[in-house]
PDB file of N, CA and C in Angstrom:
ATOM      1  N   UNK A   1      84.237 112.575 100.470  1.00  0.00           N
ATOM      2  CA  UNK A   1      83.278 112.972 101.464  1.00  0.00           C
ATOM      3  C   UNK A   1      82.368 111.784 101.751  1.00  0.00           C
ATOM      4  N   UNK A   2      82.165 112.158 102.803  1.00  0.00           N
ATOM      5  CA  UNK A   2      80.930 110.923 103.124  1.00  0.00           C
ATOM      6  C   UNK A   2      81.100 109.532 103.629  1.00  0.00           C
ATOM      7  N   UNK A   3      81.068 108.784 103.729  1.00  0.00           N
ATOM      8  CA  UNK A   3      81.384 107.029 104.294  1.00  0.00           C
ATOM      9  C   UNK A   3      81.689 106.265 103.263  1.00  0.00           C
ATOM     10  N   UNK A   4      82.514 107.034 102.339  1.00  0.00           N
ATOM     11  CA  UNK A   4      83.623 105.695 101.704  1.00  0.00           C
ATOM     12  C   UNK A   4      85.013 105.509 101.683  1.00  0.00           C
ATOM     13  N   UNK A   5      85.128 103.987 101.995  1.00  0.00           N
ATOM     14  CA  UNK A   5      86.345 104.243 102.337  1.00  0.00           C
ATOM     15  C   UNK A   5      87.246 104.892 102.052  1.00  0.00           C
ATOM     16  N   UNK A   6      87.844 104.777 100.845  1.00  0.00           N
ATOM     17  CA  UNK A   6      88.994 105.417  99.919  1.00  0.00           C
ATOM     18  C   UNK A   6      88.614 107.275  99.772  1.00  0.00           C
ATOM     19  N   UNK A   7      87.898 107.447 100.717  1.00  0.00           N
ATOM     20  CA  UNK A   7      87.619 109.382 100.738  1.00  0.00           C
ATOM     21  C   UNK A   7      88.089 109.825 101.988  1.00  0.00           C
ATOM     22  N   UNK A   8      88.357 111.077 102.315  1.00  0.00           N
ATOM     23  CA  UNK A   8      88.885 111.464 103.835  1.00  0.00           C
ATOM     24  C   UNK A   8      87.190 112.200 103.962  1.00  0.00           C
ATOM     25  N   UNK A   9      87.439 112.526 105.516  1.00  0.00           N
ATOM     26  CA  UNK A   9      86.266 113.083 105.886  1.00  0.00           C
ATOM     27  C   UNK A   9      86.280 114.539 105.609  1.00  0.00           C
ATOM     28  N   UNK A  10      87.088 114.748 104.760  1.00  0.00           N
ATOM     29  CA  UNK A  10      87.139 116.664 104.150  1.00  0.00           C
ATOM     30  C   UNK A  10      87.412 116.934 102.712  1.00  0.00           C
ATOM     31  N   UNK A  11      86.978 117.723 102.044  1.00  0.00           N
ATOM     32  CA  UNK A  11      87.327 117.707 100.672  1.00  0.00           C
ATOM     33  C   UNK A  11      88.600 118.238 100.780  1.00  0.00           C
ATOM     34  N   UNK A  12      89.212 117.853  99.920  1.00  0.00           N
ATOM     35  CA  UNK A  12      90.602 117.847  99.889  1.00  0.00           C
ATOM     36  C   UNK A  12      90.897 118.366  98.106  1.00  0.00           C
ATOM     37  N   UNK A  13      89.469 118.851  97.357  1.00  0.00           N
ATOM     38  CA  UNK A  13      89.724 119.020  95.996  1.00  0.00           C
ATOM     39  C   UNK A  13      88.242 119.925  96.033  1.00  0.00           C
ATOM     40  N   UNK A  14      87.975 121.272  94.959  1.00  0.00           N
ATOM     41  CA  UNK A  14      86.556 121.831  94.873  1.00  0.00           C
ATOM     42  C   UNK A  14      86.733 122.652  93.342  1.00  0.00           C
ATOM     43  N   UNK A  15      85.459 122.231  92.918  1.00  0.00           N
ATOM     44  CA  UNK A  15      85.636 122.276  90.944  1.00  0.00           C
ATOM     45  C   UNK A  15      83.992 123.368  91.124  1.00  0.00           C
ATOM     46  N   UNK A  16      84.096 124.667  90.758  1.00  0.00           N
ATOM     47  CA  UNK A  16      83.432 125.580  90.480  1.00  0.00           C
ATOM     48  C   UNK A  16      82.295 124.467  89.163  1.00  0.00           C
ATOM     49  N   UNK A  17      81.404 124.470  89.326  1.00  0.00           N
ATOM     50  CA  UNK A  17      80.323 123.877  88.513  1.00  0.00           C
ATOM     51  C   UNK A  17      78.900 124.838  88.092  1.00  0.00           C
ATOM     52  N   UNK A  18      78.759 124.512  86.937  1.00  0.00           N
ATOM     53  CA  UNK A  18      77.210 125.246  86.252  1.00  0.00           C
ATOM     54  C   UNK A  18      76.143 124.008  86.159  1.00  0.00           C
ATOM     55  N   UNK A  19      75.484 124.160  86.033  1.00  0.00           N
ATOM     56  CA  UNK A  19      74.085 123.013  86.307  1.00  0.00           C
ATOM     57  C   UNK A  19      74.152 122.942  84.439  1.00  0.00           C
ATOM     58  N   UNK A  20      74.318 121.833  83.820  1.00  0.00           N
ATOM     59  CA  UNK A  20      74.359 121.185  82.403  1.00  0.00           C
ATOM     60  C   UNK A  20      72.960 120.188  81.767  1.00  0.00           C
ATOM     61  N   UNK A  21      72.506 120.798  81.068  1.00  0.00           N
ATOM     62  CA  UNK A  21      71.710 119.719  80.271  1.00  0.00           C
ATOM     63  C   UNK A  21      70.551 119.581  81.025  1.00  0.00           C
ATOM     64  N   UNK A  22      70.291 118.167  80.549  1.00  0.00           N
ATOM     65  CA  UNK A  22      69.282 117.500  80.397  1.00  0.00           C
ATOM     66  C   UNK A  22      69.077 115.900  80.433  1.00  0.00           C
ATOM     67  N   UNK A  23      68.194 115.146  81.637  1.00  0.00           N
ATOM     68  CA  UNK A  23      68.843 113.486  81.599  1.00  0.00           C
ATOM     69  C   UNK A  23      68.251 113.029  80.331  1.00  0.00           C
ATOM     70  N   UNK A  24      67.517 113.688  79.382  1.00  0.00           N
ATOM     71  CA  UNK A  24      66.820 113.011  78.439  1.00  0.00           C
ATOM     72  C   UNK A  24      67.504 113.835  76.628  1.00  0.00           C
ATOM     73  N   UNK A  25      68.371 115.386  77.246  1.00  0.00           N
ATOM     74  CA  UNK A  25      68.768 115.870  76.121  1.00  0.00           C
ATOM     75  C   UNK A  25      70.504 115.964  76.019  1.00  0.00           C
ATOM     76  N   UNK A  26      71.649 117.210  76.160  1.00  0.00           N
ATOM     77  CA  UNK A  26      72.971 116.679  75.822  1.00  0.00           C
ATOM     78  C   UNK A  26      72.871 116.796  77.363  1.00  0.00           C
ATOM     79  N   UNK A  27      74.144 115.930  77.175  1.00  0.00           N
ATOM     80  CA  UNK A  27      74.811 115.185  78.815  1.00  0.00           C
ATOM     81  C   UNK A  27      74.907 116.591  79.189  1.00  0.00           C
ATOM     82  N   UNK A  28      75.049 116.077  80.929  1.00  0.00           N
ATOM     83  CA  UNK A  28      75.899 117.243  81.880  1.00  0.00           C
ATOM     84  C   UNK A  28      77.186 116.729  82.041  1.00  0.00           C
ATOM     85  N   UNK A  29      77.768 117.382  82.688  1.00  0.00           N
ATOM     86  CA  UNK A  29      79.795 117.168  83.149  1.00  0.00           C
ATOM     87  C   UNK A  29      79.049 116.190  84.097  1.00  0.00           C
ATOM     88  N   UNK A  30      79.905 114.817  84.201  1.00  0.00           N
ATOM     89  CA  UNK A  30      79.769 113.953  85.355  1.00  0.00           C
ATOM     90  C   UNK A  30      80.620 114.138  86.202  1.00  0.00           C
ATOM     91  N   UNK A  31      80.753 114.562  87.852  1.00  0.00           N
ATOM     92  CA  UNK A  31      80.735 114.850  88.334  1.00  0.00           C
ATOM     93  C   UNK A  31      82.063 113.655  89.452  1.00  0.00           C
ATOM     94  N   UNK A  32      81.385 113.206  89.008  1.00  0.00           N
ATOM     95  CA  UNK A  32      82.301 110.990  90.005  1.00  0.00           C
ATOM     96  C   UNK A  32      82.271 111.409  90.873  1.00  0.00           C
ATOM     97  N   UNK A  33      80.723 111.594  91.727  1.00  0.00           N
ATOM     98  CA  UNK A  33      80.820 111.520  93.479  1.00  0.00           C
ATOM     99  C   UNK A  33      81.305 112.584  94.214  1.00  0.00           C
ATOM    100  N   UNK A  34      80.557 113.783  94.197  1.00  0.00           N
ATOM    101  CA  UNK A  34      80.716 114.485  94.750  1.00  0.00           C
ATOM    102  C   UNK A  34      80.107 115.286  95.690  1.00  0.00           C
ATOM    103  N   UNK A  35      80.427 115.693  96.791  1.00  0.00           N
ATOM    104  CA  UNK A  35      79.363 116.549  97.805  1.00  0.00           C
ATOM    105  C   UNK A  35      79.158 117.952  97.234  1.00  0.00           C
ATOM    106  N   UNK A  36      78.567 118.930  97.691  1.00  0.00           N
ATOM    107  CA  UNK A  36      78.360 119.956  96.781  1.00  0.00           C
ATOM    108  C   UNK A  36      77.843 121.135  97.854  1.00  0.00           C
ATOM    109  N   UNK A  37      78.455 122.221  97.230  1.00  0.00           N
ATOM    110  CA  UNK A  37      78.244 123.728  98.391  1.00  0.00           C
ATOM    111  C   UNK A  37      77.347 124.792  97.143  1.00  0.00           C
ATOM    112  N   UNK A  38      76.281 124.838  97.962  1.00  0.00           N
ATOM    113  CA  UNK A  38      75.430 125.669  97.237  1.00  0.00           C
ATOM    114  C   UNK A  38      75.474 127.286  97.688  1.00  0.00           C
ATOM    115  N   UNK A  39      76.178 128.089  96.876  1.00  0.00           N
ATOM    116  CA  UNK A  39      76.364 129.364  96.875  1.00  0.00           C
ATOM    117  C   UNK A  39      75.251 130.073  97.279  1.00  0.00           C
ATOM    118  N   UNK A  40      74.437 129.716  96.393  1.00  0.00           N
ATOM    119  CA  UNK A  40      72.991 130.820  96.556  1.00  0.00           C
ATOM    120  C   UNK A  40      71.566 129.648  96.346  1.00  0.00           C
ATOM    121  N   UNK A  41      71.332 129.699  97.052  1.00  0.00           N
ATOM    122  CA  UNK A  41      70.138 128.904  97.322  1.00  0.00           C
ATOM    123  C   UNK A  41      69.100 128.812  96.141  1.00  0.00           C
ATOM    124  N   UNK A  42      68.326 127.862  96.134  1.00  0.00           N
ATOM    125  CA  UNK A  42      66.752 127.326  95.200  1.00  0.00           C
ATOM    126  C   UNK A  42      66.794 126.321  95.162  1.00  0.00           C
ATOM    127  N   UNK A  43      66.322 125.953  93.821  1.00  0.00           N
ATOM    128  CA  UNK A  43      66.095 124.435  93.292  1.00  0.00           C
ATOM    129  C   UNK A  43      67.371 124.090  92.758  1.00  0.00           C
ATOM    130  N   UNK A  44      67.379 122.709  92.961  1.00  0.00           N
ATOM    131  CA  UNK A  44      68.850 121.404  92.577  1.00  0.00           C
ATOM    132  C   UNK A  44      68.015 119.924  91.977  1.00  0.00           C
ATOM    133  N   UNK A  45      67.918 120.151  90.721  1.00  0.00           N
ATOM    134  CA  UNK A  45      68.030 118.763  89.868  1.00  0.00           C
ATOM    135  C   UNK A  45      69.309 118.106  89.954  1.00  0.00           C
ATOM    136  N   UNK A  46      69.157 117.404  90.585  1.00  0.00           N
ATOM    137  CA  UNK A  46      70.305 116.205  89.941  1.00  0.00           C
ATOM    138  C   UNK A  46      70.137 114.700  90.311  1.00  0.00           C
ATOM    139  N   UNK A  47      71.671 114.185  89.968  1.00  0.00           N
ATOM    140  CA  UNK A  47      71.117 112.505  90.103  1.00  0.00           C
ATOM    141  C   UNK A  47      72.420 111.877  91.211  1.00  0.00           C
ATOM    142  N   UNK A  48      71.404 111.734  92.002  1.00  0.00           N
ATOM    143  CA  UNK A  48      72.392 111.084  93.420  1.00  0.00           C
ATOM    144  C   UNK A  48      72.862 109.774  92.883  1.00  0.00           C
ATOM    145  N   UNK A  49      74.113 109.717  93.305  1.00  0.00           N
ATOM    146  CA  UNK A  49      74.686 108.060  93.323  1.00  0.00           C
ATOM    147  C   UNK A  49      74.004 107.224  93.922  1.00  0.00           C
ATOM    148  N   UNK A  50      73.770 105.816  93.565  1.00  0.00           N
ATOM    149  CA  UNK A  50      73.337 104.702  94.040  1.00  0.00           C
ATOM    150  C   UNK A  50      72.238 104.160  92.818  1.00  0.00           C
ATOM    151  N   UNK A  51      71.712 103.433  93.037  1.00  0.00           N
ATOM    152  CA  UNK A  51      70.736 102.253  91.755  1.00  0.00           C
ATOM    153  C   UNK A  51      69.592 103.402  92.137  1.00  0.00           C
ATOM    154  N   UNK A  52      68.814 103.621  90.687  1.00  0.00           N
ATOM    155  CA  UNK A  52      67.859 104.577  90.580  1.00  0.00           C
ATOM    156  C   UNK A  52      66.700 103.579  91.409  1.00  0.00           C
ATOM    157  N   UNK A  53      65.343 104.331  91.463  1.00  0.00           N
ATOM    158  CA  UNK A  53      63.983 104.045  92.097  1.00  0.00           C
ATOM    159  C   UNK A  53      63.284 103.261  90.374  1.00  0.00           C
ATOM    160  N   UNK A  54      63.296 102.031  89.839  1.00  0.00           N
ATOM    161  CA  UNK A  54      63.009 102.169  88.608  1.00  0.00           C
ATOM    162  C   UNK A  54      61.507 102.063  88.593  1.00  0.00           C
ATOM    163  N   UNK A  55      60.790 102.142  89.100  1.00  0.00           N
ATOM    164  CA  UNK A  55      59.468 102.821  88.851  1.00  0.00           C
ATOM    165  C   UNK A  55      58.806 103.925  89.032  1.00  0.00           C
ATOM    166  N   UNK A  56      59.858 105.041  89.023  1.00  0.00           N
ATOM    167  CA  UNK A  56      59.637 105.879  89.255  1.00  0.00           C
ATOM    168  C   UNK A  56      59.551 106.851  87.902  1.00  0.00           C
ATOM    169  N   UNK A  57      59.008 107.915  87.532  1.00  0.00           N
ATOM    170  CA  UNK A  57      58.882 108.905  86.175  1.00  0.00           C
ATOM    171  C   UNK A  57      60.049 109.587  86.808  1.00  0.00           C
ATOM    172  N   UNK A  58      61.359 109.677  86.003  1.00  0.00           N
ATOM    173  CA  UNK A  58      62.592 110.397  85.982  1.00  0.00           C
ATOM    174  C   UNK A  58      63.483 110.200  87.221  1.00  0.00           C
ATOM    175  N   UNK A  59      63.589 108.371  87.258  1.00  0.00           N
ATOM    176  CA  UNK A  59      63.887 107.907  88.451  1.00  0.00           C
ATOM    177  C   UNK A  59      65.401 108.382  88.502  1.00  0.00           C
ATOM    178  N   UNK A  60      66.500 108.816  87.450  1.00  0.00           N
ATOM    179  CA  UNK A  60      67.616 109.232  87.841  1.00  0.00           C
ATOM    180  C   UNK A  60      67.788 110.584  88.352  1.00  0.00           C
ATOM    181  N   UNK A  61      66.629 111.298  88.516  1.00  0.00           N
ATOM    182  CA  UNK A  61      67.181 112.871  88.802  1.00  0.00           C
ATOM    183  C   UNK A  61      66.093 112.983  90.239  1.00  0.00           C
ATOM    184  N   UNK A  62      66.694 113.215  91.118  1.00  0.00           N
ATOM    185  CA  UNK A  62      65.903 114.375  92.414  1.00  0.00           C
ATOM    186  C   UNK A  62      66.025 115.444  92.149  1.00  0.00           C
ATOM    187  N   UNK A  63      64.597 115.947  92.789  1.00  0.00           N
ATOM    188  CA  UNK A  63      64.654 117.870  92.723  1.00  0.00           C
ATOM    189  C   UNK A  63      64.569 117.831  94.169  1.00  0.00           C
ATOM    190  N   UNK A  64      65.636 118.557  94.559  1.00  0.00           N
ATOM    191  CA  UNK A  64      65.749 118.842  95.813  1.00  0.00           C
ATOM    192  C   UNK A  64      65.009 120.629  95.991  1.00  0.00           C
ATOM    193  N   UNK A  65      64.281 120.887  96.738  1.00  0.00           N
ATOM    194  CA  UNK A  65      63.791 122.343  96.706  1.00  0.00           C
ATOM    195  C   UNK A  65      63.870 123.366  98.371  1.00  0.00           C
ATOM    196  N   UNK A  66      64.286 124.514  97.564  1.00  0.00           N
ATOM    197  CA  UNK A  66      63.475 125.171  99.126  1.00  0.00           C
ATOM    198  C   UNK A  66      65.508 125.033  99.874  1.00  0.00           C
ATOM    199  N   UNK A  67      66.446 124.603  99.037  1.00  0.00           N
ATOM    200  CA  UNK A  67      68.025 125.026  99.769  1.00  0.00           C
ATOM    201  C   UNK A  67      68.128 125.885 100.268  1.00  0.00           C
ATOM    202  N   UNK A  68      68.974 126.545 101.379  1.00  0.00           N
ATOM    203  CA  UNK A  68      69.159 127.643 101.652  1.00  0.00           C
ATOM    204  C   UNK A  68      70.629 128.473 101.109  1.00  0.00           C
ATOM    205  N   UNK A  69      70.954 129.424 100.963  1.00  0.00           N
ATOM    206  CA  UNK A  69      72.195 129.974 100.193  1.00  0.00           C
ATOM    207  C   UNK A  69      73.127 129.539 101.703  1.00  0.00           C
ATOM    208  N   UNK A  70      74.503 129.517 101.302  1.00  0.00           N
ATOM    209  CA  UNK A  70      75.655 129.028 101.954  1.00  0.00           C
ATOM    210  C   UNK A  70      75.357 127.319 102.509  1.00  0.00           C
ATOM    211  N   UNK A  71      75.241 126.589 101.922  1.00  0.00           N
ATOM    212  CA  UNK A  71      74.158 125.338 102.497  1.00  0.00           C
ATOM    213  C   UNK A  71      75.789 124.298 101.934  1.00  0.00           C
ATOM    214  N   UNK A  72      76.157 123.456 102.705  1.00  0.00           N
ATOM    215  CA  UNK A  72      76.836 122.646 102.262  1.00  0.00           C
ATOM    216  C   UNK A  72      76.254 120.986 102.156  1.00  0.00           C
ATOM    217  N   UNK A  73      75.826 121.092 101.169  1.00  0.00           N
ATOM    218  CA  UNK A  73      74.866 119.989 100.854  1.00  0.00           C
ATOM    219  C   UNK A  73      74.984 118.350 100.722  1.00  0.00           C
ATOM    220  N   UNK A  74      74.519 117.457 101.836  1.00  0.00           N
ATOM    221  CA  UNK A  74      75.392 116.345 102.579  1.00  0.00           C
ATOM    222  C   UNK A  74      74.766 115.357 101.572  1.00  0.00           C
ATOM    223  N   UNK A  75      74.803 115.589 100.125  1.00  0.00           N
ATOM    224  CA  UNK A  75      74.301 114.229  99.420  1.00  0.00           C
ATOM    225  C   UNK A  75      75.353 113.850  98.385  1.00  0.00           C
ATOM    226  N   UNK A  76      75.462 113.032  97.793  1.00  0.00           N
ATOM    227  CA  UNK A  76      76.681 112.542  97.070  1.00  0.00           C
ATOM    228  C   UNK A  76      76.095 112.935  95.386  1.00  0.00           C
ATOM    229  N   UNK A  77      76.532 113.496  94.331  1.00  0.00           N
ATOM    230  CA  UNK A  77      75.863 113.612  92.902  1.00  0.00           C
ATOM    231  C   UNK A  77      76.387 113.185  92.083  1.00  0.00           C
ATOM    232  N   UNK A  78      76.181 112.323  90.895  1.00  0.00           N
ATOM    233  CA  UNK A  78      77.227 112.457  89.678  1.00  0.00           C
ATOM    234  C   UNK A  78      76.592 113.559  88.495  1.00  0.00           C
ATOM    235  N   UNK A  79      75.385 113.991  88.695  1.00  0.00           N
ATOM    236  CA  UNK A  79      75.257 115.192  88.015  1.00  0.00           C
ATOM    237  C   UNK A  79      74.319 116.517  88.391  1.00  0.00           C
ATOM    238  N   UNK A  80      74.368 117.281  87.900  1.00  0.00           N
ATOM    239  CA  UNK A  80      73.420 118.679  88.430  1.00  0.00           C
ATOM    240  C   UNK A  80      73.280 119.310  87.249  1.00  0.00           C
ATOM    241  N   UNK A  81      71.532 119.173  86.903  1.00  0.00           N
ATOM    242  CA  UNK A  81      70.795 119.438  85.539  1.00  0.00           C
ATOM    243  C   UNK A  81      70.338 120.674  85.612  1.00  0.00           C
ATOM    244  N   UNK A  82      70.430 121.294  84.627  1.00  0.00           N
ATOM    245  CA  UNK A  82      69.962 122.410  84.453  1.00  0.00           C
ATOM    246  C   UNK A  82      68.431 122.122  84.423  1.00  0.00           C
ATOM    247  N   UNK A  83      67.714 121.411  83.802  1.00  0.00           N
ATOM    248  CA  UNK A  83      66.434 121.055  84.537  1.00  0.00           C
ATOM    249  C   UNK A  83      66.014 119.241  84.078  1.00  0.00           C
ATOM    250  N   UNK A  84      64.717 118.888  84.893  1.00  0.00           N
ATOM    251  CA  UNK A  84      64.714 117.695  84.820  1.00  0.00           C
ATOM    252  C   UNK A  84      63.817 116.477  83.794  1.00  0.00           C
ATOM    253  N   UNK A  85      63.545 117.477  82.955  1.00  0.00           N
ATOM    254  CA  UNK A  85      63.144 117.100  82.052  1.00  0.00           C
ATOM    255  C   UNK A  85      61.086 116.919  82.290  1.00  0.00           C
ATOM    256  N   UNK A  86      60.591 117.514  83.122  1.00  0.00           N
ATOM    257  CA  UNK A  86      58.989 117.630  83.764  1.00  0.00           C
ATOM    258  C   UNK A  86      58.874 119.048  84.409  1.00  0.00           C
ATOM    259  N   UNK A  87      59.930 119.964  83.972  1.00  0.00           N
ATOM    260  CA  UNK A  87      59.503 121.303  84.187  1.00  0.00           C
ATOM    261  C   UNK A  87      59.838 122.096  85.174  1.00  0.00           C
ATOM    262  N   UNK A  88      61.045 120.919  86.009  1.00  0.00           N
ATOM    263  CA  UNK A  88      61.440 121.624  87.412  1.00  0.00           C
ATOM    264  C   UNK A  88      62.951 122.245  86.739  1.00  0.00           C
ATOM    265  N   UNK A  89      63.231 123.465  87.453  1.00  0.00           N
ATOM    266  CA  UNK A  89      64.516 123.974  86.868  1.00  0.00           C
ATOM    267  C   UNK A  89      65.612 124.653  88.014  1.00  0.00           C
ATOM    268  N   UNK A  90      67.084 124.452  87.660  1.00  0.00           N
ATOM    269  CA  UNK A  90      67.672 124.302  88.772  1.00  0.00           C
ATOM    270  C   UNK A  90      67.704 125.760  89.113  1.00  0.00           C
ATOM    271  N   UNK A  91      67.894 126.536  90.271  1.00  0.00           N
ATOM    272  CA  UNK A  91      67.707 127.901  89.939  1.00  0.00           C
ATOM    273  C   UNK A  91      68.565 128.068  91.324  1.00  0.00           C
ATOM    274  N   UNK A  92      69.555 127.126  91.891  1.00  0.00           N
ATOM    275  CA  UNK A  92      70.488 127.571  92.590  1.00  0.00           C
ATOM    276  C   UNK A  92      72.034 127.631  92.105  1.00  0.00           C
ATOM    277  N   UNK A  93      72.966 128.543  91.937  1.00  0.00           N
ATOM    278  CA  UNK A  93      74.008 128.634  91.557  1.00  0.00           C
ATOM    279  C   UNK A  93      75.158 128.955  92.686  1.00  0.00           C
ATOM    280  N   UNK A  94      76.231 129.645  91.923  1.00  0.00           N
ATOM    281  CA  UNK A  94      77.536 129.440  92.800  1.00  0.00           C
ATOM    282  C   UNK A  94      77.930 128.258  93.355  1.00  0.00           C
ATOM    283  N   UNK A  95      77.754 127.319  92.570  1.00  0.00           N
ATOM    284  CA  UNK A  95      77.476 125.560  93.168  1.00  0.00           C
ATOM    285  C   UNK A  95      79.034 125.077  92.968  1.00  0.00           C
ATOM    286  N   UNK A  96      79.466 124.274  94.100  1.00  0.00           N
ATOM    287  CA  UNK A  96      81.127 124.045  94.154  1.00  0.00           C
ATOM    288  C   UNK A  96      81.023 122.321  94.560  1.00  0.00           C
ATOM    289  N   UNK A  97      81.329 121.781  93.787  1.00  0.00           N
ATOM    290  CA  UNK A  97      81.508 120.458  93.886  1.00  0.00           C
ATOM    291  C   UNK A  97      83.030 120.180  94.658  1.00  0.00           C
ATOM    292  N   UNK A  98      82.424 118.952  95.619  1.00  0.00           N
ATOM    293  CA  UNK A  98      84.076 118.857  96.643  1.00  0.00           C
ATOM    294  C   UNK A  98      84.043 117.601  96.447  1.00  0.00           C
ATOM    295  N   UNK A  99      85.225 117.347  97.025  1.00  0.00           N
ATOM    296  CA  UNK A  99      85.917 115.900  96.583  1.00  0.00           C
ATOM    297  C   UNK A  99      86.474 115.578  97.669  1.00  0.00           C
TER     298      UNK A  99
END
């Protein structure tokens, strides 16, 4: 998905996913670049691909907030935390990682 080369412009692969861990406690499932369909809407911790913000407090994880349910969500992840380690917690499920 998305503007790289070696991807088509459609998922062509989709892995049923649970929101895992913690970036500071046990790992989550890494994910290797994936777009993501949010079943039922809320909050989404996770950590978008690309070089973190390094001055930032918990520069590998965004909380994305406020999703809507059926939302096919146009950002790339290698993980989705069950929360982010400052108290935000993921509280959207039915989450389908595409490829």
């Amino acid at each position: 998905m998305g503007q790289y080369g070696d991807q088509p412009d459609f998922g062509t692969r989709a892995l049923t996913i649970d929101p895992e861990g913690s970036p500071s406690g046990s790992p989550g499932k890494k994910l290797n670049s994936a777009a993501l369909y949010i079943g039922t809407g809320g909050t989404l911790c996770a950590t978008v691909v690309g070089p973190p913000d390094v001055g930032a407090a918990n520069a590998n994880v965004t909380v994305f907030k406020n999703i809507p349910n059926g939302t096919f969500f146009p950002v790339i992840v290698d993980y989705v935390w069950l929360d982010n380690d400052d108290g935000q917690t993921t509280t959207c499920s039915d989450i389908i990682a595409l490829y």
